[in-house]
Protein backbone atom coordinates (compact mmCIF):
# COMPACT_ATOMS: atom_id res chain seq x y z
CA UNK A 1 -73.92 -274.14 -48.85
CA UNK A 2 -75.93 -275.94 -51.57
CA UNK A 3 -73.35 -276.67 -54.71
CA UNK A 4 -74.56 -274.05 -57.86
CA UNK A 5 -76.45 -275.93 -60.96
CA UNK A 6 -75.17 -276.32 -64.08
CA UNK A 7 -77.15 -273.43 -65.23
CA UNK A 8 -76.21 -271.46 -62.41
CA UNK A 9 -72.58 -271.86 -63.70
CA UNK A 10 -73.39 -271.26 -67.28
CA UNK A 11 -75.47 -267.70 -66.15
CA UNK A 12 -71.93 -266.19 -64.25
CA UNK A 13 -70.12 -267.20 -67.06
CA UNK A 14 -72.05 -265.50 -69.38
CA UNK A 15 -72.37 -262.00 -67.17
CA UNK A 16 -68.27 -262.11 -66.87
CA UNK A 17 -67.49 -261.92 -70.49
CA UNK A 18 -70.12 -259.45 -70.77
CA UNK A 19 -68.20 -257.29 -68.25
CA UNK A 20 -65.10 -258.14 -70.13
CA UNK A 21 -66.52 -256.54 -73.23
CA UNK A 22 -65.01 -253.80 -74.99
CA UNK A 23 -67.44 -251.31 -73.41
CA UNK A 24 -66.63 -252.17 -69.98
CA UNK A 25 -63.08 -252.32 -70.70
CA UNK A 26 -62.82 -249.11 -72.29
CA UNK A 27 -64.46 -247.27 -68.84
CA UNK A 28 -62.25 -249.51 -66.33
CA UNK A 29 -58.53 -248.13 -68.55
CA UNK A 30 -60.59 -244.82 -68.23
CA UNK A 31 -60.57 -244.78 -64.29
CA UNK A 32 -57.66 -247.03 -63.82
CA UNK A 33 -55.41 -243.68 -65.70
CA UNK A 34 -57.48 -240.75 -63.91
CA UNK A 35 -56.54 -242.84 -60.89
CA UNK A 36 -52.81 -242.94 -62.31
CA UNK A 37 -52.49 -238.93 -62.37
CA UNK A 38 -51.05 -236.89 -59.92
CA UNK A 39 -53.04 -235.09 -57.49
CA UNK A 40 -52.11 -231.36 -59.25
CA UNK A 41 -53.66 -232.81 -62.81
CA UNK A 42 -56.72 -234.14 -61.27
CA UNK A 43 -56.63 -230.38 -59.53
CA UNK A 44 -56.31 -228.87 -62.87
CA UNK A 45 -59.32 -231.02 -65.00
CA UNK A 46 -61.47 -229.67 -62.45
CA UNK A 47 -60.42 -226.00 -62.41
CA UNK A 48 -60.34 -225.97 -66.34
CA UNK A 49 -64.16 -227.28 -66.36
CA UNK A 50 -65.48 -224.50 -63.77
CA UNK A 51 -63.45 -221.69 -65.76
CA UNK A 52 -65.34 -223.15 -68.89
CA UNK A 53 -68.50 -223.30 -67.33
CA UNK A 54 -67.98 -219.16 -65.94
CA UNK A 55 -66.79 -218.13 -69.22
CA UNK A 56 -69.85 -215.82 -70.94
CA UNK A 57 -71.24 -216.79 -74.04
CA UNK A 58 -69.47 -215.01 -76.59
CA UNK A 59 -72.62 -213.96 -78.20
CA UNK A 60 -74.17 -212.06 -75.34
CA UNK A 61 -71.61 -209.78 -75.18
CA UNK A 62 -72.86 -206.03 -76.41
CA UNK A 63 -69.92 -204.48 -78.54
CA UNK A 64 -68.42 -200.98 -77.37
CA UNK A 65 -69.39 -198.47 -78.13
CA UNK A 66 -67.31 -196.15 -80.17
CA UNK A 67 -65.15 -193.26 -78.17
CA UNK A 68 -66.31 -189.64 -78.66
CA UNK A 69 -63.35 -187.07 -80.29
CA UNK A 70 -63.04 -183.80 -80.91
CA UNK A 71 -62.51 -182.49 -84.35
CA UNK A 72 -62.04 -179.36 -86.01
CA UNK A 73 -61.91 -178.07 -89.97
CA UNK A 74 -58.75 -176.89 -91.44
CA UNK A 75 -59.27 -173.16 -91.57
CA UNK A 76 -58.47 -171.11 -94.60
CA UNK A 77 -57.02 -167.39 -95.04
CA UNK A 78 -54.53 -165.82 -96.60
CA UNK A 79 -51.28 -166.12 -95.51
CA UNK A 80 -47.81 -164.33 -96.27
CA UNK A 81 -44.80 -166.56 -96.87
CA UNK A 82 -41.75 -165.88 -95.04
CA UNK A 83 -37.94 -167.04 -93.96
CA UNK A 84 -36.64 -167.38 -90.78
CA UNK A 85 -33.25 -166.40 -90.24
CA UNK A 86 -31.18 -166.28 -86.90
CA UNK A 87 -30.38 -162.69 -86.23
CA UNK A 88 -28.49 -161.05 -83.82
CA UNK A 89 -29.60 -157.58 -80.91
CA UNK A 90 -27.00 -154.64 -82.08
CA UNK A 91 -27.48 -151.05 -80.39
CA UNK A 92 -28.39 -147.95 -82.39
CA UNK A 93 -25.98 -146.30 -81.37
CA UNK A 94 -22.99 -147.28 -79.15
CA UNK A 95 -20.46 -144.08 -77.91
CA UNK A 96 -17.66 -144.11 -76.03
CA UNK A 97 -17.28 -141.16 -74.29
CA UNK A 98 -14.12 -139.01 -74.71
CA UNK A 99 -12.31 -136.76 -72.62
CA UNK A 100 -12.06 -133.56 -74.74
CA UNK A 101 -10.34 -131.17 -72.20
CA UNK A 102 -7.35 -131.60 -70.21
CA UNK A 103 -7.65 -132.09 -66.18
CA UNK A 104 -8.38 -133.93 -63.34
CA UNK A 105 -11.59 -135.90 -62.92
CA UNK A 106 -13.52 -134.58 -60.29
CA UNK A 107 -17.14 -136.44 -59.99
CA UNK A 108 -19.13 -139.09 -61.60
CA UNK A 109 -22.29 -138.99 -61.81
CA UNK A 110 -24.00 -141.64 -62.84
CA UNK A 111 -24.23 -145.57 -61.38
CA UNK A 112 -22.64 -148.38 -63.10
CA UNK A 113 -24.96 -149.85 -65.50
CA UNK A 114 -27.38 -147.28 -64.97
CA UNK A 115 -30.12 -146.15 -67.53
CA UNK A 116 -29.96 -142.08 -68.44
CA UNK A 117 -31.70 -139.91 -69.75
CA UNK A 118 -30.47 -137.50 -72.63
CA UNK A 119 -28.28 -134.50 -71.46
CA UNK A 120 -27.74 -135.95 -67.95
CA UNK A 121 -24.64 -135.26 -66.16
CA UNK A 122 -22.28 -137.82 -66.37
CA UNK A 123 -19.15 -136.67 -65.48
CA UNK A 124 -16.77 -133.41 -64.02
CA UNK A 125 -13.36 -132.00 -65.29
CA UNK A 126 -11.72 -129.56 -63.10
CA UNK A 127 -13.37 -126.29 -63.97
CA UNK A 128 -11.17 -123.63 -62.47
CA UNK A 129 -8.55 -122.84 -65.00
CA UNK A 130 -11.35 -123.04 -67.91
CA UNK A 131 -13.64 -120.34 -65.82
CA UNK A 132 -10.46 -118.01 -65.34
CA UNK A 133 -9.90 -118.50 -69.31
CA UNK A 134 -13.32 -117.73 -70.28
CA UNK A 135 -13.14 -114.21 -67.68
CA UNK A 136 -9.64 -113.48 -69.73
CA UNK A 137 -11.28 -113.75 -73.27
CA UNK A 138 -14.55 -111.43 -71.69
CA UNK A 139 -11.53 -109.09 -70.86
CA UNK A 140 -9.81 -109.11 -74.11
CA UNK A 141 -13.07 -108.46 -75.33
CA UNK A 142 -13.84 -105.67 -73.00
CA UNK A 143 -10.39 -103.81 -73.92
CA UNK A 144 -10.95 -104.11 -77.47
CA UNK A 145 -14.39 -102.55 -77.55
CA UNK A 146 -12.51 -99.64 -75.80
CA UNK A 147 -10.10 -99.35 -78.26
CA UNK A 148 -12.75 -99.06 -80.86
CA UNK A 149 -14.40 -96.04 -79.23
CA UNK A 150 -11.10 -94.41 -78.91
CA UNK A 151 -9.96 -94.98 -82.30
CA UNK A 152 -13.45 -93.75 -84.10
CA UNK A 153 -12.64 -90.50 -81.85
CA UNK A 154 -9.56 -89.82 -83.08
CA UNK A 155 -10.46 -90.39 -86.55
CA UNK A 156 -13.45 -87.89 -86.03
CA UNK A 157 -10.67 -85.66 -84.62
CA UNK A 158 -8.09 -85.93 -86.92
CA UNK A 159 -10.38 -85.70 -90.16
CA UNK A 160 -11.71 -82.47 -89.00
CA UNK A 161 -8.44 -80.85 -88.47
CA UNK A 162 -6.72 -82.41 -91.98
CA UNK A 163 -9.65 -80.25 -93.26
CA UNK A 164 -8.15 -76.96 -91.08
CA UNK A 165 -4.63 -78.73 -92.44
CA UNK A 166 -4.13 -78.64 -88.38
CA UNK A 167 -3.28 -82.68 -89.25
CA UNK A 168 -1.69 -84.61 -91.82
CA UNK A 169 -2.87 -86.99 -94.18
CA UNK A 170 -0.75 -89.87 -92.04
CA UNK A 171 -2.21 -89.12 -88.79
CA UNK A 172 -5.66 -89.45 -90.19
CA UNK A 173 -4.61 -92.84 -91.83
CA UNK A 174 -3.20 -93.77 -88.64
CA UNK A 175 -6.50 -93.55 -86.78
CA UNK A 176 -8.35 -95.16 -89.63
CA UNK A 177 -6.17 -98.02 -89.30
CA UNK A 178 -6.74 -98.31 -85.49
CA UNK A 179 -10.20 -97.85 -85.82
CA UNK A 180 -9.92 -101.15 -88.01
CA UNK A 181 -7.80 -103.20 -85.96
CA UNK A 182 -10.25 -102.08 -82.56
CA UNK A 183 -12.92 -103.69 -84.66
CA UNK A 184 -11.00 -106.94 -85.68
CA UNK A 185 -9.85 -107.58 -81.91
CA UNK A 186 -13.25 -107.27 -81.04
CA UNK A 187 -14.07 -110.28 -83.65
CA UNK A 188 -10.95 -112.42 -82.19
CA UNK A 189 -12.18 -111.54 -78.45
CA UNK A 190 -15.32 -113.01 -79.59
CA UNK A 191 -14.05 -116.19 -80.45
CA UNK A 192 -11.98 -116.48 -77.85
CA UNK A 193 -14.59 -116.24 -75.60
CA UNK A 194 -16.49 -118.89 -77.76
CA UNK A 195 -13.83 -121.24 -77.70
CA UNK A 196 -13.41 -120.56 -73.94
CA UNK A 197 -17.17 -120.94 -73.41
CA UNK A 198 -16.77 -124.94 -75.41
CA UNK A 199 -13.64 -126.08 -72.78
CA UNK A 200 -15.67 -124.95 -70.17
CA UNK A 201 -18.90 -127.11 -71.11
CA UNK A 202 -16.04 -129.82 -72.25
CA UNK A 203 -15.55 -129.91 -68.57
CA UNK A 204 -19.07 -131.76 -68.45
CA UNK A 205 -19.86 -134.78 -70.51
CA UNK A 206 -23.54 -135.62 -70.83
CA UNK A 207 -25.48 -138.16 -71.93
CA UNK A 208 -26.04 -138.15 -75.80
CA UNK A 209 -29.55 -139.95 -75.58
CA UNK A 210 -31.24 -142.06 -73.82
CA UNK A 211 -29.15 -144.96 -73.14
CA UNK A 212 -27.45 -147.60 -70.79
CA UNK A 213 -24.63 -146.73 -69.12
CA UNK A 214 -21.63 -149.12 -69.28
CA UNK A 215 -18.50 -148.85 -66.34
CA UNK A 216 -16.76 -146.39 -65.95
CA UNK A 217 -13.16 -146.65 -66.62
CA UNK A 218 -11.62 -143.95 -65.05
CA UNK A 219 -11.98 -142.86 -61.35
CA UNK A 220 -11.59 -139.44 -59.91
CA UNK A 221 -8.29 -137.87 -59.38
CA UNK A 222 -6.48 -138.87 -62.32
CA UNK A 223 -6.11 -136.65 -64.97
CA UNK A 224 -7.67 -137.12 -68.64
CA UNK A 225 -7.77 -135.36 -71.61
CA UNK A 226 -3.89 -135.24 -72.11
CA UNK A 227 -2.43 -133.35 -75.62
CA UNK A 228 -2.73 -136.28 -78.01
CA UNK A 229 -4.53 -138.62 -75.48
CA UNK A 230 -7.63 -140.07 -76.07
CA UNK A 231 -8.99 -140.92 -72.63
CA UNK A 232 -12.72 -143.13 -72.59
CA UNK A 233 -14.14 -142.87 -69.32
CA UNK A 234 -17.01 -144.97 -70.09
CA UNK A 235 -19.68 -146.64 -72.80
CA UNK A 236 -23.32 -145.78 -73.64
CA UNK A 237 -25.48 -147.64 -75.47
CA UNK A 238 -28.75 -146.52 -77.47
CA UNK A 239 -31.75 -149.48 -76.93
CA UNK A 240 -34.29 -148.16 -78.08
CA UNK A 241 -34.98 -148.27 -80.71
CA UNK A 242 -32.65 -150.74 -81.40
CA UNK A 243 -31.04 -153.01 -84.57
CA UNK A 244 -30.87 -156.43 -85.85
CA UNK A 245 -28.62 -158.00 -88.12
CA UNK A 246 -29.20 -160.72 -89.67
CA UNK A 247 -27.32 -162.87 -93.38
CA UNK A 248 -29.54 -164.04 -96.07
CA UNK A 249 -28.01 -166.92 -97.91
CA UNK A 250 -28.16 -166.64 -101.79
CA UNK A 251 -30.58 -168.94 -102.51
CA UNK A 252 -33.07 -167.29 -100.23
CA UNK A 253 -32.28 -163.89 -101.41
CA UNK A 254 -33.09 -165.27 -105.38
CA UNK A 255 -36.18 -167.17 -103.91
CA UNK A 256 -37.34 -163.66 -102.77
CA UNK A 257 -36.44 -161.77 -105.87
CA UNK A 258 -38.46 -164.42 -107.83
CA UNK A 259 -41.27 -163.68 -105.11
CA UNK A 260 -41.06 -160.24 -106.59
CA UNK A 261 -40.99 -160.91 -110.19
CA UNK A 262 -36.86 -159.92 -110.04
CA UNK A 263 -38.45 -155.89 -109.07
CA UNK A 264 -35.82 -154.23 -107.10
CA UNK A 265 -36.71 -152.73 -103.89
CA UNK A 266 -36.31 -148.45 -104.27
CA UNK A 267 -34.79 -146.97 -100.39
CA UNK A 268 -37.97 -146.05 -100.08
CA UNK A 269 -39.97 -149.32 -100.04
CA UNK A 270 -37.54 -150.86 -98.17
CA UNK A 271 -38.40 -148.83 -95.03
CA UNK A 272 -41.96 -150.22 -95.57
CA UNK A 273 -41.12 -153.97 -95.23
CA UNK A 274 -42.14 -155.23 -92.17
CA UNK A 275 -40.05 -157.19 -90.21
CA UNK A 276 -40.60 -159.29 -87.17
CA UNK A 277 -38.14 -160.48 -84.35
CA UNK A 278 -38.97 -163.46 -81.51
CA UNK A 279 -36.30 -164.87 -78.58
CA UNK A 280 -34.89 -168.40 -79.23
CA UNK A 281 -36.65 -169.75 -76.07
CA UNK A 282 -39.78 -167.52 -76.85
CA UNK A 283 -43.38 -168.35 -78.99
CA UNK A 284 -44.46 -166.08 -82.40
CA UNK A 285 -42.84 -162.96 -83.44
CA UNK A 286 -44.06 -160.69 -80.52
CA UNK A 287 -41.52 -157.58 -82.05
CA UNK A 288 -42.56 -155.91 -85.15
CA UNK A 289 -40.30 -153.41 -86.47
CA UNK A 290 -38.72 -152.44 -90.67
CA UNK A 291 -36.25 -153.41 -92.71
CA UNK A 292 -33.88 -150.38 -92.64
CA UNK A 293 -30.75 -151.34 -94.23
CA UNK A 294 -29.67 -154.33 -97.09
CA UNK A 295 -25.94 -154.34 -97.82
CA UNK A 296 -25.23 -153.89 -101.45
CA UNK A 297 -23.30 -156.52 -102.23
CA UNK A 298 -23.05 -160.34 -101.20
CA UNK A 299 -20.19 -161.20 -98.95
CA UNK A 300 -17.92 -163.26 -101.09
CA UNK A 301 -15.88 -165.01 -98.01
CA UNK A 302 -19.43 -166.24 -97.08
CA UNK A 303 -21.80 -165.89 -99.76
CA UNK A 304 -24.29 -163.95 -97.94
CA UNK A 305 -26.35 -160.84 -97.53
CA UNK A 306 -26.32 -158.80 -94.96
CA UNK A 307 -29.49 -157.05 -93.95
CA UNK A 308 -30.94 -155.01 -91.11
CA UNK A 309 -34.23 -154.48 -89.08
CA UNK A 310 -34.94 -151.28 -86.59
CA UNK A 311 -37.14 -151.97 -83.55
CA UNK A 312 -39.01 -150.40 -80.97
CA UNK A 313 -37.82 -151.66 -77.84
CA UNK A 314 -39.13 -149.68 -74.82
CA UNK A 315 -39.23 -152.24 -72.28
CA UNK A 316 -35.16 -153.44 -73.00
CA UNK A 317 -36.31 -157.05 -73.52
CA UNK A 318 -33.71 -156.97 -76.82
CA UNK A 319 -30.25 -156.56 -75.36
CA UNK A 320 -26.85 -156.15 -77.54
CA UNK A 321 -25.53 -159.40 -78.36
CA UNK A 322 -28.62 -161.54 -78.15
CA UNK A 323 -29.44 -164.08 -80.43
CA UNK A 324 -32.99 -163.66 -81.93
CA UNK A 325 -35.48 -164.88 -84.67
CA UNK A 326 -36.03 -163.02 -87.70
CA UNK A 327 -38.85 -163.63 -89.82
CA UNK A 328 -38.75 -161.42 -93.16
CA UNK A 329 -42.03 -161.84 -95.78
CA UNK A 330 -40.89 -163.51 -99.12
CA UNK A 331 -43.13 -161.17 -101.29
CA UNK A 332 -45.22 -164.39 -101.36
CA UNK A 333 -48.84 -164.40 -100.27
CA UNK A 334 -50.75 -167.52 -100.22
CA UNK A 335 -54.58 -167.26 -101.02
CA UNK A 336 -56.54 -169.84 -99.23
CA UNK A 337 -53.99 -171.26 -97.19
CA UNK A 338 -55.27 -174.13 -95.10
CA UNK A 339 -54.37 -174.31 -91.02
CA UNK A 340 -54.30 -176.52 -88.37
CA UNK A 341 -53.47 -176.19 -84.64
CA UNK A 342 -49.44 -176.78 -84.37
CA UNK A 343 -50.53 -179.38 -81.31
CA UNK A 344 -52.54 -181.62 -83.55
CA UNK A 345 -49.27 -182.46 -85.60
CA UNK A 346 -47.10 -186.06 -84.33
CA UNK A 347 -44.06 -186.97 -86.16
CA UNK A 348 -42.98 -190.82 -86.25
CA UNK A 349 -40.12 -192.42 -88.34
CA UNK A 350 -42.33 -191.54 -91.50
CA UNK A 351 -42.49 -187.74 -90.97
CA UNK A 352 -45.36 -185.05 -89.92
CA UNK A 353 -48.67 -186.30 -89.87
CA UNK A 354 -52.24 -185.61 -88.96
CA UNK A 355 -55.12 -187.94 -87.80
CA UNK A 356 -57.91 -187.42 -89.93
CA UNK A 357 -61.71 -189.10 -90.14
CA UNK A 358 -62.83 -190.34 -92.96
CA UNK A 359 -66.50 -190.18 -94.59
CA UNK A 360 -66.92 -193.61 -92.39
CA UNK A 361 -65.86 -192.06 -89.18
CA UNK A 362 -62.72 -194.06 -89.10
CA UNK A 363 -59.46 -192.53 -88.64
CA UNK A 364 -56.94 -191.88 -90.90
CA UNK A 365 -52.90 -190.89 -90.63
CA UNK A 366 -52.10 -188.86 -92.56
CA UNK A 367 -48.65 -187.83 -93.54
CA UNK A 368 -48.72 -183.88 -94.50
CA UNK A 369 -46.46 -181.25 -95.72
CA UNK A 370 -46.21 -178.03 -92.39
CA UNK A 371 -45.43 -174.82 -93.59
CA UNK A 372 -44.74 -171.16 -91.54
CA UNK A 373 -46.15 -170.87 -88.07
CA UNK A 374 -49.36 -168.14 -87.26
CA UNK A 375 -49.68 -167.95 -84.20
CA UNK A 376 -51.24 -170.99 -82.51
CA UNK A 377 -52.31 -172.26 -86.13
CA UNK A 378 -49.59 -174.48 -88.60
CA UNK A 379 -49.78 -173.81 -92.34
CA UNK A 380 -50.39 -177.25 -94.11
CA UNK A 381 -49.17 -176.82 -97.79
CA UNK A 382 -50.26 -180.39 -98.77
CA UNK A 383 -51.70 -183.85 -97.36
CA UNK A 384 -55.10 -182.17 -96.46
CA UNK A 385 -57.87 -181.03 -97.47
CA UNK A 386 -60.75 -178.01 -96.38
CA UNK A 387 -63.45 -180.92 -96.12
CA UNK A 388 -61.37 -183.06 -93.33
CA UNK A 389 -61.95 -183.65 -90.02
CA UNK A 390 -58.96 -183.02 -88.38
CA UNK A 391 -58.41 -184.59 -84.72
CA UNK A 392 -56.87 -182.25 -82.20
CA UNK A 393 -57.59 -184.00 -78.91
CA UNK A 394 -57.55 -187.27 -76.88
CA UNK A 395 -54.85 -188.10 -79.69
CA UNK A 396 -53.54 -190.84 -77.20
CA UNK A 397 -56.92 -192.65 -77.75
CA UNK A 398 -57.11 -192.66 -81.73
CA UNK A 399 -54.63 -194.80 -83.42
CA UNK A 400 -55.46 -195.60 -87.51
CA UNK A 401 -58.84 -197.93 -88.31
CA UNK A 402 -60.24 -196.84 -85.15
CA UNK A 403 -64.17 -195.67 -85.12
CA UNK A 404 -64.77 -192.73 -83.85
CA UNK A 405 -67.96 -190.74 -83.42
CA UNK A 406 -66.15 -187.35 -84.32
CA UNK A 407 -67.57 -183.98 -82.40
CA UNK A 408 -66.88 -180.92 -84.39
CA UNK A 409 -65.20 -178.13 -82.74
CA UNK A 410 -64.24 -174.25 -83.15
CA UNK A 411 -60.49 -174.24 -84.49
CA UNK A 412 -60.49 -170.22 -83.14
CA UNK A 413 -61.17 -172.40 -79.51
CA UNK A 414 -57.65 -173.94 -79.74
């Protein structure tokens, strides 16, 4: 190997502190630290750039589009104000049925629980010795009325010969007299018989109307009807029609009366206030029925007002005891109420509210003011307006500041 010239020398020298330059330097730290890294890092650079180079450009994406709801108008009418009051199922008429004649008790009649009719049979007293008094008072009767035609004969008699004075003036009395006495027997046979004819029919109790049978509570073969003894052999109750009671408080009964411009109520328009009755696990007001009674006075151990409906009830879905709801009209009727379907209402921690769209087709919460209940439809006394655009489906996809493209519906659909 030939030795290098001087320039030769001089030309490498010059190339290594080129290489040494900051440029060169900065690339070799560069590789000498990615070759530093763990393997997982290195992994990692790599994934990050391909993710970055997938991702779409922002720009090109198409914005979606906004969600289709259905809407509906509040709907106006007139409505009548009421209160709601918890009432409770009393029968018309509840009898317990007495044992007016003495004697054993033959039959009954009727099943436990059973529905009657009026004038059914319910049960039997031993009949015999009520017959054979009835046939004794027919025969008292009987002897009387013979007694009578004897004694007008002998007054005939006797009066003819006073006139021959064949007779005296007592004799003729005497006949007179007997004549009378024929005639008042016959009166007391009369009765007799009556009263003999009422503890016969005693012997069979009947139904007094149409009613529910309760259990009987006597069986045959004992005797009832004992002197001073008030035997019940069983319990009927009247359903229909039927009552409910229910207490006003005093500050409804004084919102009512203000209702009514402080008029008092005549008997006579009370029976023409309507009053409606619904079950506690049960939708609306399905019975309609009249006020029929209002106590006089408040209760002063309670401070309320006792009042009471009547109520058709031919199907026995109101039973005595059962707790219902009463709904009575406050005298109050509200011209141009505005209503919403009841489902269209949430409740958070800030009350009752309603989403609404706006002019914008954005939606709205808004918190509202519910009032009585008609049928599917909620009175809204405040927080809305005729013009809105209620929502009253999908709720679960509208949430406030959303935009909507709102599609109007029938409120009579809901």
């Amino acid at each position: 190997m030939k030795p290098r010239s001087m320039e030769t020398r001089r030309a490498g020298v010059a190339v290594g502190a080129q290489w040494r330059g900051a440029p060169w330097r900065g690339l070799a730290l560069a590789l000498l630290a990615a070759a530093l890294l763990p393997l997982e890092a290195r992994a990692g650079i790599g994934t990050d750039a391909a993710e970055k180079a997938k991702a779409p450009n922002p720009g090109a994406v198409f914005a979606a589009a906004p969600p289709e709801i259905p809407v509906v108008r509040p709907k106006s009418q007139t409505v009548t104000d009421y209160v709601e009051v918890t009432g409770t199922v009393a029968s018309a008429n509840v009898v317990k049925l007495i044992a007016r004649v003495e004697g054993y008790l033959e039959k009954i009649h009727f099943e436990d629980g059973a529905l009657v009719k009026k004038d059914d049979l319910l049960f039997t007293i031993q009949q015999a010795q009520y017959k054979a008094q009835l046939q004794q008072a027919e025969a008292q009767l009987q002897a009387q009325q013979a007694a009578l035609v004897y004694a007008k004969t002998e007054v005939v008699r006797y009066t003819a010969l006073y006139k021959k004075n064949a007779a005296t003036a007592t004799e003729v009395d005497k006949w007179v007299y007997q004549r009378a006495a024929a005639e008042a027997g016959i009166l007391g046979a009369q009765g007799q018989i009556e009263v003999a004819k009422l503890n016969l029919a005693y012997t069979e109790i009947r139904a007094p109307f149409d009613g529910l049978m309760g259990k009987h509570l006597v069986d045959p073969g004992n005797v009832v009807g004992g002197a001073g003894q008030q035997t019940a052999l069983a319990e009927i109750n009247q359903l229909d029609p039927i009552y409910v009671t229910a207490t006003l408080s005093e500050a409804q009964v004084l919102d009512i009366r203000a209702n009514l411009n402080e008029k008092r109520l005549s008997p006579a328009d009370i029976l023409k206030v309507p009053v409606d009755v619904g079950l506690e696990n049960g939708k609306g007001f399905p019975y309609s029925g009249y006020l029929e009674f209002v106590s006089p006075q408040f209760d002063p151990s309670t401070g309320t007002l006792q009042v009471r409906g009547i109520f058709k009830n031919p199907d026995r879905n109101l039973l005595p005891g059962l707790f219902v709801r009463m709904r009575l009209p406050k005298g109050h009727v509200a011209q141009g109420a505005l209503l919403v379907p009841a489902r269209a209402i949430g409740e958070d921690q800030g009350g009752l509210y309603l989403m609404v769209v706006n002019k914008d087709n954005v939606v709205e919460q808004r918190y509202v003011k519910p009032a009585e209940q008609v049928g599917n439809l909620r009175v809204i006394s405040s927080g809305i307006s005729a013009d809105d655009r209620v929502v009253v489906g999908d709720l679960w996809r509208v949430s406030p500041g959303l935009k909507v493209v709102p599609k109007l519906t029938s409120i009579d659909a809901q």
